[in-house]
Protein backbone atom coordinates (compact mmCIF):
# COMPACT_ATOMS: atom_id res chain seq x y z
CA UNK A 1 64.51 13.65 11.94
CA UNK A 2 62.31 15.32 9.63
CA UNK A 3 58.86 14.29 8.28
CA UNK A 4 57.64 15.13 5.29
CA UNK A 5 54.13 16.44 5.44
CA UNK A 6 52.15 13.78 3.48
CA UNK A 7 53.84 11.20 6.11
CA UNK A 8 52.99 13.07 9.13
CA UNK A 9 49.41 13.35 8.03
CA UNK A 10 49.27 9.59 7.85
CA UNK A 11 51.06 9.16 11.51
CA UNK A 12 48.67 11.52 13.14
CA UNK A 13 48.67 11.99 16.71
CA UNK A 14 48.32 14.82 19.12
CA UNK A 15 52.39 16.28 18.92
CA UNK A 16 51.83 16.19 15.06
CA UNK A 17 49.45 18.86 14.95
CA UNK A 18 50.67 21.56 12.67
CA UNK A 19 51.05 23.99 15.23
CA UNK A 20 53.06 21.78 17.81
CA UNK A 21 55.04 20.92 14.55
CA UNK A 22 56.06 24.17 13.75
CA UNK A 23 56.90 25.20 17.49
CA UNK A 24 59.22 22.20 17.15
CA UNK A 25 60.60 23.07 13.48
CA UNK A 26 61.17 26.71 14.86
CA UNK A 27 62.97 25.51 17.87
CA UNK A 28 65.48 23.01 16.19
CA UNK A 29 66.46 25.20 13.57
CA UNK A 30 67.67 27.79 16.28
CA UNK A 31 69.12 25.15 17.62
CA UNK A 32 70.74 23.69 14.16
CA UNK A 33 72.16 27.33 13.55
CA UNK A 34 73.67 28.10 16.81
CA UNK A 35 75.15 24.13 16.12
CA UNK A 36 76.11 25.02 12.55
CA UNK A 37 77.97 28.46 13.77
CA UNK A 38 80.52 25.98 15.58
CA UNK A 39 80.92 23.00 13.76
CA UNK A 40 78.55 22.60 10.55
CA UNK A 41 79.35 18.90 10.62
CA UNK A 42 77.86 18.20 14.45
CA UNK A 43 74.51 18.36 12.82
CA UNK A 44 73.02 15.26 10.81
CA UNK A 45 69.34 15.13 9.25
CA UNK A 46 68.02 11.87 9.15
CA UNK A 47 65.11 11.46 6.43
CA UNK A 48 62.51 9.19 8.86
CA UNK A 49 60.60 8.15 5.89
CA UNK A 50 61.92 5.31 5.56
CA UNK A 51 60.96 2.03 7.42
CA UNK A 52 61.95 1.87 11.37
CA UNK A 53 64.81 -0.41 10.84
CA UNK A 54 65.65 0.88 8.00
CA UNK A 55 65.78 4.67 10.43
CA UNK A 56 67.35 2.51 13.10
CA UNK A 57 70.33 1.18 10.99
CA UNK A 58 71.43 4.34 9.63
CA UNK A 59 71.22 6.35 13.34
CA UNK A 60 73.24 3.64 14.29
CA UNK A 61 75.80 4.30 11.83
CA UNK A 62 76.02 7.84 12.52
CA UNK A 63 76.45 7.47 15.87
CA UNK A 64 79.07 4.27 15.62
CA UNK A 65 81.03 7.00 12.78
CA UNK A 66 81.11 9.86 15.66
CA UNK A 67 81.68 7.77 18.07
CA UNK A 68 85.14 6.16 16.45
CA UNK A 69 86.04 10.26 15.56
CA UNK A 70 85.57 11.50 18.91
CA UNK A 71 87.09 8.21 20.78
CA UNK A 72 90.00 10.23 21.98
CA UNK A 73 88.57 13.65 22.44
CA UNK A 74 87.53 14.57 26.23
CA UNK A 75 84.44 15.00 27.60
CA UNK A 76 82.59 18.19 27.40
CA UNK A 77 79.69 19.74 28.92
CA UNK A 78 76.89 20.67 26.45
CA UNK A 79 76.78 23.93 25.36
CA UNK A 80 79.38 25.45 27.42
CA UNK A 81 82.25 24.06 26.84
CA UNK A 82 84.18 23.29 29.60
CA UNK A 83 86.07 19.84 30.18
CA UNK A 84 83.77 17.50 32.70
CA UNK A 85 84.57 18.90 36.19
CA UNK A 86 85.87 21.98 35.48
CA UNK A 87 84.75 24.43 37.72
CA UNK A 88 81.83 26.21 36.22
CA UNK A 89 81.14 29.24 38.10
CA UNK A 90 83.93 31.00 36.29
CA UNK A 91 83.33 29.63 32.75
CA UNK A 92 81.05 30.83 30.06
């Protein structure tokens, strides 16, 4: 999710300090291009300015439209990519 600036001003707590934001920001856009570099469409911004239902209904969505895609796929380990109880001392 991504909050605009004005709307993180006006939900102010102590993880929306600017610094702790950008230490985030940095950290999910590695994470978005290392994502991107395998499969540009695993990765899905979600504008959260909207109202929390309004967030709510379109995550769910997203997640019910992946989930029907990838209904018959196996199960995967994050990041590694090895099939669920594979042995994973030799993969990498």
């Amino acid at each position: 999710m991504h909050l605009w600036r004005p709307i993180a001003h006006r939900r102010r707590c102590r993880y929306e300090v600017p610094a702790f934001q950008q230490a985030v920001r940095a950290r999910f856009d590695a994470l978005r291009r290392d994502v991107d570099a395998v499969d540009p469409s695993l990765w899905v911004q979600v504008d959260a300015a909207g109202t929390i239902d309004d967030i709510h209904a379109h995550v769910k969505s997203l997640a019910t439209q992946r989930m029907q895609e990838v209904a018959a796929t196996p199960l995967r380990a994050l990041w590694r990519g090895q099939q669920l109880g594979e042995d994973t001392t030799t993969s990498r």
